[in-house]
Protein backbone atom coordinates (compact mmCIF):
# COMPACT_ATOMS: atom_id res chain seq x y z
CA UNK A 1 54.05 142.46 98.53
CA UNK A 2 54.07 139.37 96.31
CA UNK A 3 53.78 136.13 97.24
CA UNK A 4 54.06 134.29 94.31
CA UNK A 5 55.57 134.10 90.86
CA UNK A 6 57.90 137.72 91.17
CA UNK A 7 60.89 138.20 92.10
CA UNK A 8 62.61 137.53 95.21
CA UNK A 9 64.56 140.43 95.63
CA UNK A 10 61.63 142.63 95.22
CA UNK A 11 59.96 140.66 97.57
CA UNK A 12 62.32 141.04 100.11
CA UNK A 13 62.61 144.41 99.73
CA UNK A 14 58.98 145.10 100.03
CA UNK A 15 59.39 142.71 103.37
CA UNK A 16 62.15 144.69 104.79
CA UNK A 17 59.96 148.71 104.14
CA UNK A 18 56.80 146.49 105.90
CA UNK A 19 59.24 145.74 108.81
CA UNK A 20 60.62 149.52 109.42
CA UNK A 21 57.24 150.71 108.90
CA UNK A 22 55.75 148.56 111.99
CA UNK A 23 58.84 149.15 113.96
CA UNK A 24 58.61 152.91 113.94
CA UNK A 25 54.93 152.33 114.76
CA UNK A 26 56.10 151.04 118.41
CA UNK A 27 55.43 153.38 120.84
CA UNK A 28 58.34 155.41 122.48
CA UNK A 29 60.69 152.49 119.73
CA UNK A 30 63.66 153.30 118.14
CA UNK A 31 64.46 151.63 115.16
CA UNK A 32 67.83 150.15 116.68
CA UNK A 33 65.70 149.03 119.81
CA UNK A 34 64.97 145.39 118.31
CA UNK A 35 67.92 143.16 117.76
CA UNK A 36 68.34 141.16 114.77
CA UNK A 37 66.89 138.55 116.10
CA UNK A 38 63.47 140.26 117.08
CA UNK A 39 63.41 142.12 113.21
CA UNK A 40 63.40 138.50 111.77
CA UNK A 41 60.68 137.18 114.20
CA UNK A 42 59.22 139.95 113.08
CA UNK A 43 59.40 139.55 109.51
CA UNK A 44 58.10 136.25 109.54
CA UNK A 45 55.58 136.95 111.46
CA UNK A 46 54.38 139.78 108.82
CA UNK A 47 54.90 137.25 106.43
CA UNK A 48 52.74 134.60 107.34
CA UNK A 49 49.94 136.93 108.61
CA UNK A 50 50.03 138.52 104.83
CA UNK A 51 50.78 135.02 103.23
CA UNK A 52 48.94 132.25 105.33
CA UNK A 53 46.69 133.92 107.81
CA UNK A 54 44.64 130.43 108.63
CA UNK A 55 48.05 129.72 110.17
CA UNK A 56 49.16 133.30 111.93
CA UNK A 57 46.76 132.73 114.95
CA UNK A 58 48.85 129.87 115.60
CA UNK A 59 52.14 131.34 115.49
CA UNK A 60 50.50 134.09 117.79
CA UNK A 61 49.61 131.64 120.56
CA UNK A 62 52.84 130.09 120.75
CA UNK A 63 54.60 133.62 121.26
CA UNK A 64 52.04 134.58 123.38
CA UNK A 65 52.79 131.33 125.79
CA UNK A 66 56.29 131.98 125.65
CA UNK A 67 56.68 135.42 126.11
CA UNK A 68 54.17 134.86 128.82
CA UNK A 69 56.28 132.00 130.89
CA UNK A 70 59.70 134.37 130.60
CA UNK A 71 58.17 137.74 131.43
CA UNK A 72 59.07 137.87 134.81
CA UNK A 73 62.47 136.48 134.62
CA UNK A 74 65.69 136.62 132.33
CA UNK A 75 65.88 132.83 130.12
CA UNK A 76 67.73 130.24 132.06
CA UNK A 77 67.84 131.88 135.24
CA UNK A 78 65.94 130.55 138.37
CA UNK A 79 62.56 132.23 139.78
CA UNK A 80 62.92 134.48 141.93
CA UNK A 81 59.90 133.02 144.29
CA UNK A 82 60.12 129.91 146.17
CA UNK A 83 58.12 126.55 145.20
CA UNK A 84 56.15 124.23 147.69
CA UNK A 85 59.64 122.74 148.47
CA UNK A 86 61.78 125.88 148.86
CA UNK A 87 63.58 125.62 146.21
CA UNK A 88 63.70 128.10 143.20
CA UNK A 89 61.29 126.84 140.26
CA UNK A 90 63.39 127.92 137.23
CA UNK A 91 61.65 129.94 133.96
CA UNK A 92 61.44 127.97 130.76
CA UNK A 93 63.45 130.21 128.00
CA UNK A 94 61.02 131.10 125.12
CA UNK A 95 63.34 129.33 122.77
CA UNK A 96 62.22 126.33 124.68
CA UNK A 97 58.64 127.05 124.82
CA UNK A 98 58.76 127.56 121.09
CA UNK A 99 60.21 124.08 120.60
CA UNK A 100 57.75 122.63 122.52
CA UNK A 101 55.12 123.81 120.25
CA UNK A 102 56.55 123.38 117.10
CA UNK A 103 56.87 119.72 118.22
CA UNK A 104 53.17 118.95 118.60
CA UNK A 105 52.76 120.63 115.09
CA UNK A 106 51.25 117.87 113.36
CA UNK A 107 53.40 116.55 110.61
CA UNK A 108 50.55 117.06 108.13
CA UNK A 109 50.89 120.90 108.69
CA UNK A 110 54.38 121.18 108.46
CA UNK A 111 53.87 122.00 104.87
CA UNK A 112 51.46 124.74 105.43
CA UNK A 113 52.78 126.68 107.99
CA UNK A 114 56.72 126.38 106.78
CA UNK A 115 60.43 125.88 108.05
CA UNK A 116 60.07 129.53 109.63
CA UNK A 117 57.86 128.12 112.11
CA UNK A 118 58.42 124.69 111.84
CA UNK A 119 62.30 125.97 113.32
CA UNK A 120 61.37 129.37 114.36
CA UNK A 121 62.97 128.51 118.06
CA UNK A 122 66.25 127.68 116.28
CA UNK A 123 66.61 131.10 114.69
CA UNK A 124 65.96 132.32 117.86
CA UNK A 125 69.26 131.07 118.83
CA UNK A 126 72.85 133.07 118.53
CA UNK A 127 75.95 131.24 116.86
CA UNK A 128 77.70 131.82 120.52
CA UNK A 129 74.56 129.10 121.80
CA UNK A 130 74.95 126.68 118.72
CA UNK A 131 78.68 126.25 119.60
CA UNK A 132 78.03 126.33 122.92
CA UNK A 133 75.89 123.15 122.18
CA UNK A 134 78.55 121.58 120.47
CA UNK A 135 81.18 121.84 123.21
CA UNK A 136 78.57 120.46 126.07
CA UNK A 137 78.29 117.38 123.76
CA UNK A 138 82.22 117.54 124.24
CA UNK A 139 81.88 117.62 127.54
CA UNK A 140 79.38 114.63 127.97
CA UNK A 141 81.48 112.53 125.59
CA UNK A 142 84.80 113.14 128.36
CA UNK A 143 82.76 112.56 131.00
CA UNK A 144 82.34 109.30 129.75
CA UNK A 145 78.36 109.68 128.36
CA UNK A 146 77.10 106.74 125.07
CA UNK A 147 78.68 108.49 121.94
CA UNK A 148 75.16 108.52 120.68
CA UNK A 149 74.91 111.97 122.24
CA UNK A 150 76.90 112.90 119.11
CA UNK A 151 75.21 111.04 116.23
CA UNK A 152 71.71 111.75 114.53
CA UNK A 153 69.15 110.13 116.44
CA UNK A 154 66.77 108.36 114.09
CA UNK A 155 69.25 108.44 111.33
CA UNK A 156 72.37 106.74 112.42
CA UNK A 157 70.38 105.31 116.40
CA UNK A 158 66.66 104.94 117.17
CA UNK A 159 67.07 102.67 120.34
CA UNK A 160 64.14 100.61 119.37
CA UNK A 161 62.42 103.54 119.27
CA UNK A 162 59.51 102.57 116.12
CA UNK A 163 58.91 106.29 113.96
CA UNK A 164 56.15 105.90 111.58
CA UNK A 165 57.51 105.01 108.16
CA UNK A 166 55.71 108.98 106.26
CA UNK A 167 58.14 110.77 108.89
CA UNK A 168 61.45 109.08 108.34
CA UNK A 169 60.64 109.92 104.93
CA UNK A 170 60.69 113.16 105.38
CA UNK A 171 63.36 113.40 108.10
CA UNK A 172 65.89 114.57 105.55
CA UNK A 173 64.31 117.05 104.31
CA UNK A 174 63.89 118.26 108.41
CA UNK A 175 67.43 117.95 108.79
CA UNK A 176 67.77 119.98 105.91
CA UNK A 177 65.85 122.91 106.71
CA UNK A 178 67.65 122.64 110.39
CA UNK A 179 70.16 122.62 108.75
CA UNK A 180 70.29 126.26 106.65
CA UNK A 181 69.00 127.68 109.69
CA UNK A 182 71.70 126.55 111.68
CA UNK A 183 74.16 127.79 108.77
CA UNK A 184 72.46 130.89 108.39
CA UNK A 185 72.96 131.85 111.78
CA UNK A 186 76.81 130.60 112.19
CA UNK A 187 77.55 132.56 108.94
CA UNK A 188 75.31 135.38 109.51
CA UNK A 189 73.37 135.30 106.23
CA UNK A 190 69.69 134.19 105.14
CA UNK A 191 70.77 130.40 102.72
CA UNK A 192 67.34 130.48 102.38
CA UNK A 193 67.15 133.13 99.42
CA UNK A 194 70.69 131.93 97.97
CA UNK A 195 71.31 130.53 94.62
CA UNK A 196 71.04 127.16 93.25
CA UNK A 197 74.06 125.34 95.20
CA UNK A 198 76.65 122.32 94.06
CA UNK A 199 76.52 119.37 96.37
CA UNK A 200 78.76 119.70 99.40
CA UNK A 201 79.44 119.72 102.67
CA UNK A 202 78.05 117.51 105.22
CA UNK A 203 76.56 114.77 102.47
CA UNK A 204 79.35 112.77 103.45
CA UNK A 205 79.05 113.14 107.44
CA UNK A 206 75.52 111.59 107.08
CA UNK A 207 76.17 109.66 103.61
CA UNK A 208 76.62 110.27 99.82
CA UNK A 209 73.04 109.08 99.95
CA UNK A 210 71.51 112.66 101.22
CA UNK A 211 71.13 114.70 98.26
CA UNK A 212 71.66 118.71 98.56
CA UNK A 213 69.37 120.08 95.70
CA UNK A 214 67.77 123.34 97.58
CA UNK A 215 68.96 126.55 97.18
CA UNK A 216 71.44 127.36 100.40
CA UNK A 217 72.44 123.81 101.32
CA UNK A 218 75.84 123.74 99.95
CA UNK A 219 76.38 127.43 101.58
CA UNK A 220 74.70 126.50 105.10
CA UNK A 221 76.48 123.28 105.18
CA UNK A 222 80.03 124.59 104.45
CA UNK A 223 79.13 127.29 107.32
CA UNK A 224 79.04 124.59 109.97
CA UNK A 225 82.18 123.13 108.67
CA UNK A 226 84.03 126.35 108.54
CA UNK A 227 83.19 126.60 112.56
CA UNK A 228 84.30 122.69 113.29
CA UNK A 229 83.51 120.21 115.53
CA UNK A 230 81.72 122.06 118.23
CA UNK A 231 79.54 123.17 115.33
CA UNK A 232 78.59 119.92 114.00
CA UNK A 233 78.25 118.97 117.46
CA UNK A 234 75.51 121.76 118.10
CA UNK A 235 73.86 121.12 114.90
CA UNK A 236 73.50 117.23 115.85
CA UNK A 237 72.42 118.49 119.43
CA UNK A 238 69.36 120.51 117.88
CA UNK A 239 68.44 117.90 115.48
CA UNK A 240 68.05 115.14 118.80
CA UNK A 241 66.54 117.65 121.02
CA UNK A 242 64.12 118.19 118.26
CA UNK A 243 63.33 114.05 117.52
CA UNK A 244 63.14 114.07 121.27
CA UNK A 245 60.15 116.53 121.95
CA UNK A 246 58.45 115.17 118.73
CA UNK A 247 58.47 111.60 119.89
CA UNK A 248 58.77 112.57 123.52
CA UNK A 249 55.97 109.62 124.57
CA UNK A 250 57.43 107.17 122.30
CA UNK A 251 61.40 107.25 123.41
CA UNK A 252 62.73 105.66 126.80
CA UNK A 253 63.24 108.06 129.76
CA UNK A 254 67.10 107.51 130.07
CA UNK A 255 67.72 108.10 126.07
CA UNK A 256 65.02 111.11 126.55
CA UNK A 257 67.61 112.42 129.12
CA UNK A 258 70.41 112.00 126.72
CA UNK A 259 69.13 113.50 123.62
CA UNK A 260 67.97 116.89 125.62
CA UNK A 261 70.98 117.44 127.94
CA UNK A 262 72.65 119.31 125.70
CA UNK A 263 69.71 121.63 125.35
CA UNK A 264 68.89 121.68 129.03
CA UNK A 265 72.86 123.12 130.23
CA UNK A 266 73.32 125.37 127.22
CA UNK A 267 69.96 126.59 126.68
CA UNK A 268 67.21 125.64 129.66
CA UNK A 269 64.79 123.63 130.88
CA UNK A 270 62.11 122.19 129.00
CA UNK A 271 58.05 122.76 129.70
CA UNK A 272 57.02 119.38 131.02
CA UNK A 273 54.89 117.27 128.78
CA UNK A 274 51.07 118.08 128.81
């Protein structure tokens, strides 16, 4: 398969024939027994062991963590067995886990290992979830929570909260690649492999100042649009939950609570910091 300099198509092609050959390899697997979203974990994880294997150990522990703290119970729903205090100790959802650990990526590395796993926990997610994210947001806002809980923390709020100056630079760019996943998976297409796009959609939402030059913006953006508020909602949801577990020891408890409540109802709980 080439990684470089051919075409795309071909590329993706060869991908896909790698993918249904290690599928039927299961044993006692059907083709049709992985859902979509366990082909494309798949995929990229084919892809980065043939593209960047210095990096595919990595990728390997976090899945192995995850799949390891939800094996004996369904995401989001309490233990079975008791804790010291009686009460249930509930399982941490492997989305979860996986945000964890892409958050103590170091920033240097983001680069090297890529968007895929940079936001591999977000394409774990279905578009039912990212709405769902949106309308809890609706539901803090009634229930009289800051309005921050809507906005773009560390672009629009930081609440004194000090991010080194190299990682706001890049922050767009984050947002951006949040952003075609999130598009991607409202729209159910890849905006990742689409063609050169005009600028569009949510520029203005954040400011005429964020420019849309990769392939897929336009497309992704217009996606969340097309699905309204509790969309943008969701997408501004991921984006804080994310700043939150990145600068987890820098940002106050209460605004902590805030930016991953969201998460917490619709998704899970969070691993506790280590």
């Amino acid at each position: 398969m080439p990684t470089d300099g051919g075409d795309g198509t071909d590329s993706g092609r060869a991908l896909d024939g790698v993918v249904r050959d290690a599928l039927a390899g299961l044993t006692g697997a059907a083709p049709g027994d992985l859902d979509a979203v366990d082909a494309r974990s798949l995929g990229m994880g084919i892809r980065l062991g043939l593209e960047r294997p210095d990096r595919a150990r990595e990728v390997l522990g976090a899945l192995d963590d995850a799949a390891r703290g939800a094996r004996d119970a369904p995401a989001g729903v309490a233990d079975a067995s008791d804790g010291l205090d009686g009460a249930a100790t509930p399982s941490i959802p492997v989305a979860s886990s996986l945000l964890a650990r892409a958050a103590a990526i170091r920033p240097s590395d983001w680069e090297t290992v890529g968007p895929d796993v940079v936001f591999g926990w977000v394409a774990r997610l279905t578009a039912a979830q990212i709405l769902h994210l949106g309308r809890v947001v609706g539901d803090m806002l009634a229930a009289g929570a800051s309005t921050n809980v809507e906005l773009g923390f560390g672009f629009v709020w930081t609440d004194g909260v000090r991010i080194p100056r190299p990682e706001l630079d890049v922050m767009l760019q984050e947002f951006t690649e949040l952003e075609i996943t999130v598009g991607g998976i409202l729209d159910g297409n890849d905006y990742r492999t689409a063609a050169q796009p005009t600028r569009g959609g949510l520029a203005s939402w954040f400011g005429d100042w964020i420019p849309r030059a990769r392939p897929g913006e336009s497309q992704a953006a217009a996606a969340v649009e097309r699905k309204g508020v509790p969309a943008r909602r969701g997408l501004v949801a991921l984006w804080n939950v994310w700043i939150a577990m990145r600068y987890r020891r820098l940002i106050p408890p209460p605004t902590f609570e805030l930016l991953v409540q969201p998460w917490v109802t619709a998704i899970g709980p969070l691993p506790d910091p280590t």
